[in-house]
C-alpha atoms as a PDB file:
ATOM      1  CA  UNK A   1      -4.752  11.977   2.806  1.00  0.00           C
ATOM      2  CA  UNK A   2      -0.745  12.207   3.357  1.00  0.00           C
ATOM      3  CA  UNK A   3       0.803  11.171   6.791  1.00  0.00           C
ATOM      4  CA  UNK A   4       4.540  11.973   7.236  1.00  0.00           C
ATOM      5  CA  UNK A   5       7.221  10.227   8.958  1.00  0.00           C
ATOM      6  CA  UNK A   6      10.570  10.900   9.871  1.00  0.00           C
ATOM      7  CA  UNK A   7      13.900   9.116  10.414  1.00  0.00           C
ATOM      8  CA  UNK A   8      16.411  11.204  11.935  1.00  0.00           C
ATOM      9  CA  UNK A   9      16.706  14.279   9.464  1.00  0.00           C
ATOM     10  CA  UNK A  10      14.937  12.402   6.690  1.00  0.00           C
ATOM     11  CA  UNK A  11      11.183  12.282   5.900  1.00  0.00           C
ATOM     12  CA  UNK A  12       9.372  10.284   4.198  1.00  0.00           C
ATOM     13  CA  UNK A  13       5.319  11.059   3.023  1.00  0.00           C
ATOM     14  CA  UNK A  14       2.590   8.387   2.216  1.00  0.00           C
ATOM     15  CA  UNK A  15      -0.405   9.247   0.530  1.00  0.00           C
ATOM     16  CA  UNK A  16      -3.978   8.321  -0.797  1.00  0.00           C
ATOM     17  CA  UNK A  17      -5.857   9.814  -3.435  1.00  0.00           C
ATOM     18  CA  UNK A  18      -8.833   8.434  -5.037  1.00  0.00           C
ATOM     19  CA  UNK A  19      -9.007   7.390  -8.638  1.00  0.00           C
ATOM     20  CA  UNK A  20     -12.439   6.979  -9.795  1.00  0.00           C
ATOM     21  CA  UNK A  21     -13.629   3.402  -8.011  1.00  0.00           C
ATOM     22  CA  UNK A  22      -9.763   2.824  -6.692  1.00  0.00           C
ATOM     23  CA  UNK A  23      -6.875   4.427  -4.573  1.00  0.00           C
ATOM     24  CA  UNK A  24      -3.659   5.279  -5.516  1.00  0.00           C
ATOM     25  CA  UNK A  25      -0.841   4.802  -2.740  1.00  0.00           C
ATOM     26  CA  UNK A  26       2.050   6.831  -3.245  1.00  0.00           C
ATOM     27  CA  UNK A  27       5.178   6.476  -0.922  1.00  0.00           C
ATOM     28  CA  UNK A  28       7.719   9.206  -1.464  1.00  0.00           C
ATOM     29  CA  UNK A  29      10.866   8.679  -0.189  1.00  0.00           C
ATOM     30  CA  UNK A  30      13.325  10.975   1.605  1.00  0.00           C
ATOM     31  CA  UNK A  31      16.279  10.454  -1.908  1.00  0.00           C
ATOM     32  CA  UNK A  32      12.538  11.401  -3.939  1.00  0.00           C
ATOM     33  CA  UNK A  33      12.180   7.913  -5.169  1.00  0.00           C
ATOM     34  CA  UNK A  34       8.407   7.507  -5.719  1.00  0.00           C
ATOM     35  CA  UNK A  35       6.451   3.884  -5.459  1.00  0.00           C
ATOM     36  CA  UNK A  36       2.815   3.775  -6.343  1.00  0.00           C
ATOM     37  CA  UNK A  37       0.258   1.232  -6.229  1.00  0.00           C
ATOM     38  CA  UNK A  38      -3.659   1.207  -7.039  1.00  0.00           C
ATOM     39  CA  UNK A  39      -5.575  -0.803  -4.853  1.00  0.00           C
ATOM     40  CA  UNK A  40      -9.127  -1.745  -5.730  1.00  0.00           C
ATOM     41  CA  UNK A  41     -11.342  -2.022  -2.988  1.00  0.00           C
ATOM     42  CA  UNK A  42     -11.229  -0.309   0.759  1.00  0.00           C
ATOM     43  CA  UNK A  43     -10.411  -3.441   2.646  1.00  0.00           C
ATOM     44  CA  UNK A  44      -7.631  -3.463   0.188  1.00  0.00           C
ATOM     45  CA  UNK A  45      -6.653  -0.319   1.102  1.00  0.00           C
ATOM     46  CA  UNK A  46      -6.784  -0.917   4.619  1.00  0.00           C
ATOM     47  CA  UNK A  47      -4.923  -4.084   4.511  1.00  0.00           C
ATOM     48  CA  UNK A  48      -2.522  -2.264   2.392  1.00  0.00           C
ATOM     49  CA  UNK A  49      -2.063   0.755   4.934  1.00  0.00           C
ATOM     50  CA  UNK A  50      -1.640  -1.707   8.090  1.00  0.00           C
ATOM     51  CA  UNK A  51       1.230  -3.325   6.166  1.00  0.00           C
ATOM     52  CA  UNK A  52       3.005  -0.778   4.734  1.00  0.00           C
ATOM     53  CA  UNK A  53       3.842   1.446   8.146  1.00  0.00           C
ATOM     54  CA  UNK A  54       4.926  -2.064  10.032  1.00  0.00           C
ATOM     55  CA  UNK A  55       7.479  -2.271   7.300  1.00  0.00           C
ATOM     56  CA  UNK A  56       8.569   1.609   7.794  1.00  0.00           C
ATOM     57  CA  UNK A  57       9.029   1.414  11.563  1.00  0.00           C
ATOM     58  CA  UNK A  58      11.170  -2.103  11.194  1.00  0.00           C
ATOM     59  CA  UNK A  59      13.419   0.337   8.988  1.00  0.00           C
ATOM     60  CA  UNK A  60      13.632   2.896  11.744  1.00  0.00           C
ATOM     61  CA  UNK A  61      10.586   5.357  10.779  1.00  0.00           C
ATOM     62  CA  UNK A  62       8.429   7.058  13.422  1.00  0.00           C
ATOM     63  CA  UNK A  63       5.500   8.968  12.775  1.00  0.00           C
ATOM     64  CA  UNK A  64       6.709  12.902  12.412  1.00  0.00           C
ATOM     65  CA  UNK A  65       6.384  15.024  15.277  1.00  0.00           C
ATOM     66  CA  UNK A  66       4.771  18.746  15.130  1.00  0.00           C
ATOM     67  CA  UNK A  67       7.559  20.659  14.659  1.00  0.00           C
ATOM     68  CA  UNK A  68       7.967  24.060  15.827  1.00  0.00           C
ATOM     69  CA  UNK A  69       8.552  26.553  12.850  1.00  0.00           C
ATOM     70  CA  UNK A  70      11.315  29.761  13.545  1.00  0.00           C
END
């Protein structure tokens, strides 16, 4: 799963895959700098994806909008 969010101009993705029993977190930032994590459970996961977007929007990220393409 990969949401996107956007600050100003910039965007930002974070996304999930699942790795055998675990998830891999990946944010990707808008300069391309990558941080991953694996998480082990789902309540990890959850906890981990309730934190993570608190931090974004204190640093100005929203959510991205639909865009309309040209």
């Amino acid at each position: 799963m990969v949401w996107f969010f956007e600050r100003g101009m910039e965007i930002t993705t974070l996304e999930v895959k699942r790795r055998n029993k675990q998830f891999e977190v990946t944010l990707t930032r808008a300069d391309g700098h990558e941080e991953k994590e694996i998480v082990a459970t789902p309540a990890a996961l959850l906890s981990r994806l309730t934190r993570l977007p608190e931090t974004m929007f204190v640093e100005g990220w929203e959510p991205m909008r639909r865009r309309r393409m040209h």
